[in-house]
C-alpha atoms as a PDB file:
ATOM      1  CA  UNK A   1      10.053   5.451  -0.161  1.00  0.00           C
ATOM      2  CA  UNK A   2      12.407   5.587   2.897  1.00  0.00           C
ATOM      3  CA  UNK A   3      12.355   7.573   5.959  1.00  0.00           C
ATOM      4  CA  UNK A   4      12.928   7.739   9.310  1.00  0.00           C
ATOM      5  CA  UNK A   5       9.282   6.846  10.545  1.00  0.00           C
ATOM      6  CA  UNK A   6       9.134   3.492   8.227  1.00  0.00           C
ATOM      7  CA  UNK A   7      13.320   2.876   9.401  1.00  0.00           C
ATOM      8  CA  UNK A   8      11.816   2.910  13.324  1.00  0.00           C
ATOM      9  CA  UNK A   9       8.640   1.251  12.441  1.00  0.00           C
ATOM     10  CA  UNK A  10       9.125  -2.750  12.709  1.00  0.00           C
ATOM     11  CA  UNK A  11       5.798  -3.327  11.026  1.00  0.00           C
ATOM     12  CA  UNK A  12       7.405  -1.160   7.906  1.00  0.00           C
ATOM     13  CA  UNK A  13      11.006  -3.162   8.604  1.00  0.00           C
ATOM     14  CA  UNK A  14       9.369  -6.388   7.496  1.00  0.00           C
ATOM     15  CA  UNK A  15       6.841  -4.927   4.893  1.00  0.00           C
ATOM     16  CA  UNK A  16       4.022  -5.413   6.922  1.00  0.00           C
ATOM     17  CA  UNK A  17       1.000  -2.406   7.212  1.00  0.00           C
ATOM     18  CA  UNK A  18      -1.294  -2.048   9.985  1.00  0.00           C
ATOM     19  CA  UNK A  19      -3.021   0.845   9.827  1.00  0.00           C
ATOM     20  CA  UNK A  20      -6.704   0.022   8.366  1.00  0.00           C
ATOM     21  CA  UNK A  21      -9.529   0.649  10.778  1.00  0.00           C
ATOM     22  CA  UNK A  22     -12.053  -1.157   9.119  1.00  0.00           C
ATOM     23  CA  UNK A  23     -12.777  -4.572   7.197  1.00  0.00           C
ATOM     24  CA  UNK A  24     -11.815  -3.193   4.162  1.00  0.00           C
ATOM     25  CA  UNK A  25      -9.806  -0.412   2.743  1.00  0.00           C
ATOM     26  CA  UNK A  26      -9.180   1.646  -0.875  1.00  0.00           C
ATOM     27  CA  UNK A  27      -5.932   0.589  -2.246  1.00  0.00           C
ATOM     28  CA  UNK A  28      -5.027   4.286  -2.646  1.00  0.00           C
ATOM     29  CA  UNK A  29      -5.772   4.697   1.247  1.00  0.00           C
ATOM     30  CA  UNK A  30      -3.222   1.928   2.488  1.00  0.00           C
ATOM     31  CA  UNK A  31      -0.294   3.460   0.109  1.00  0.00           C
ATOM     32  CA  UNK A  32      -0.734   6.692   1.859  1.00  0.00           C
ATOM     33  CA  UNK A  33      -1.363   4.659   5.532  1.00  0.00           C
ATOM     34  CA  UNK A  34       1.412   2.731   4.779  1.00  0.00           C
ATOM     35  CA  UNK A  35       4.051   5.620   4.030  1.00  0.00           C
ATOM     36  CA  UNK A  36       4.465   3.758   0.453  1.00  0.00           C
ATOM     37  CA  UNK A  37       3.231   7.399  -0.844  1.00  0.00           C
ATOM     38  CA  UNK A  38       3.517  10.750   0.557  1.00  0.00           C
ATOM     39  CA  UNK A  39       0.309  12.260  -1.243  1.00  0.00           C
ATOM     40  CA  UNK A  40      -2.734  10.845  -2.205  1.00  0.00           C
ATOM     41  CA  UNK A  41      -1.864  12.616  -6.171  1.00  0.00           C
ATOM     42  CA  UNK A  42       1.124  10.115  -6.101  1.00  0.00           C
ATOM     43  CA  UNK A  43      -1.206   7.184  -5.101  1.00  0.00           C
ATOM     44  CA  UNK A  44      -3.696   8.282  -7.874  1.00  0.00           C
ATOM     45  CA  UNK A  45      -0.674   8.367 -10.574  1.00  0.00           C
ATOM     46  CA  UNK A  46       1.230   4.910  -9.368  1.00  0.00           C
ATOM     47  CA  UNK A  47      -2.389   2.795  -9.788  1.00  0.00           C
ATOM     48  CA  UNK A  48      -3.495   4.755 -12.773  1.00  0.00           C
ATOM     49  CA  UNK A  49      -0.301   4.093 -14.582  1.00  0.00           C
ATOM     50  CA  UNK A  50      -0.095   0.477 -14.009  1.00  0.00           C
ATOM     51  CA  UNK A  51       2.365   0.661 -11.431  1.00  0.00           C
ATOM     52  CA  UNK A  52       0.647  -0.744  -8.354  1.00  0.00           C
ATOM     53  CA  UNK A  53       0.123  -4.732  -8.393  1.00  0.00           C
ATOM     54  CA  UNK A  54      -2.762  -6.420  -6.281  1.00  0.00           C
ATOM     55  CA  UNK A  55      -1.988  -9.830  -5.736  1.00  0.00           C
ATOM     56  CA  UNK A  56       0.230 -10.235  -8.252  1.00  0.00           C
ATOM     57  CA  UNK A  57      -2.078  -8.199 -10.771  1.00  0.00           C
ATOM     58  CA  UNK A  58      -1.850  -4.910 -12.249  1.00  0.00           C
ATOM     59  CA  UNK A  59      -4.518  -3.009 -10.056  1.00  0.00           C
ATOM     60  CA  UNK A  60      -5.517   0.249 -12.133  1.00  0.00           C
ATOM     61  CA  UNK A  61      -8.847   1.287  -9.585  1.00  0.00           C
ATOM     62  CA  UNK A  62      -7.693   3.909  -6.975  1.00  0.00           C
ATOM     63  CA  UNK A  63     -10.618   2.955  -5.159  1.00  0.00           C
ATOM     64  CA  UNK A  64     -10.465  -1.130  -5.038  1.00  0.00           C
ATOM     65  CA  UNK A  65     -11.500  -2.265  -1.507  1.00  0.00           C
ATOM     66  CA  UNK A  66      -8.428  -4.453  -0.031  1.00  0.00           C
ATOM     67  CA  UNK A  67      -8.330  -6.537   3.169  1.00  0.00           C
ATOM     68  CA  UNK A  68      -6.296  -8.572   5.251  1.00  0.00           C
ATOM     69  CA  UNK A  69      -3.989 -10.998   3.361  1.00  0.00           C
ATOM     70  CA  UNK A  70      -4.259  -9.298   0.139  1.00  0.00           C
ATOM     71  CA  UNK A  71      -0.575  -8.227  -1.018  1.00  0.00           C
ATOM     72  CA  UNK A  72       0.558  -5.156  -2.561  1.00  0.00           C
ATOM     73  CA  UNK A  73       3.560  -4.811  -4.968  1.00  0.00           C
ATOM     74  CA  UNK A  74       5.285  -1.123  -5.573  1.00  0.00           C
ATOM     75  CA  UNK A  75       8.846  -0.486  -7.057  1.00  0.00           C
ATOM     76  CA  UNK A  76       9.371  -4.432  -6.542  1.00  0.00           C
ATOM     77  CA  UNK A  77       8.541  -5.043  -3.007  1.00  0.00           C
ATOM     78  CA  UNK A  78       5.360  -6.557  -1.756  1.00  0.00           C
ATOM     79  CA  UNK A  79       3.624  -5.441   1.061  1.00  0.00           C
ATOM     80  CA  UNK A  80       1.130  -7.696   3.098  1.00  0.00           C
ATOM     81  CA  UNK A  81      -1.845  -5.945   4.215  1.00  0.00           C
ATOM     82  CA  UNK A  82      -2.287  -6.731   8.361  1.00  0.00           C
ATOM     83  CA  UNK A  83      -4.657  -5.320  10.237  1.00  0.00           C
END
């Protein structure tokens, strides 16, 4: 996904997310945080399908608690969760 907010965003520039306010996180919570999704239907369809990699794994749970470190693949680019 590209747009202006994630063009102007430096953390977005280098494919690094800081937007979780705890510990942990649901992976289908940081692709909307992130701007990697626009609704949380499209989150639920990208991990469902298969699309969504955790660490270099195919992560099918919408609700799989992420943290710092972890990295998240979509459409070929990897994201590294920050927070």
């Amino acid at each position: 996904m590209s747009d202006p907010e994630t063009k102007n965003n430096p953390d977005m520039q280098n494919n690094t997310a800081r937007y979780a306010p705890g510990e942990v996180i649901d992976l289908q919570d940081f692709l909307k945080l992130a701007g990697l999704v626009d609704t949380g239907g499209e989150a639920k369809f990208l991990i469902q399908t298969g699309e969504v990699r955790l660490n270099g794994e195919v992560e099918t749970r919408r609700r799989k608690k992420i943290r710092r470190g972890d990295r998240v693949e979509l459409d070929g680019n990897e994201h590294l969760v920050d927070f």
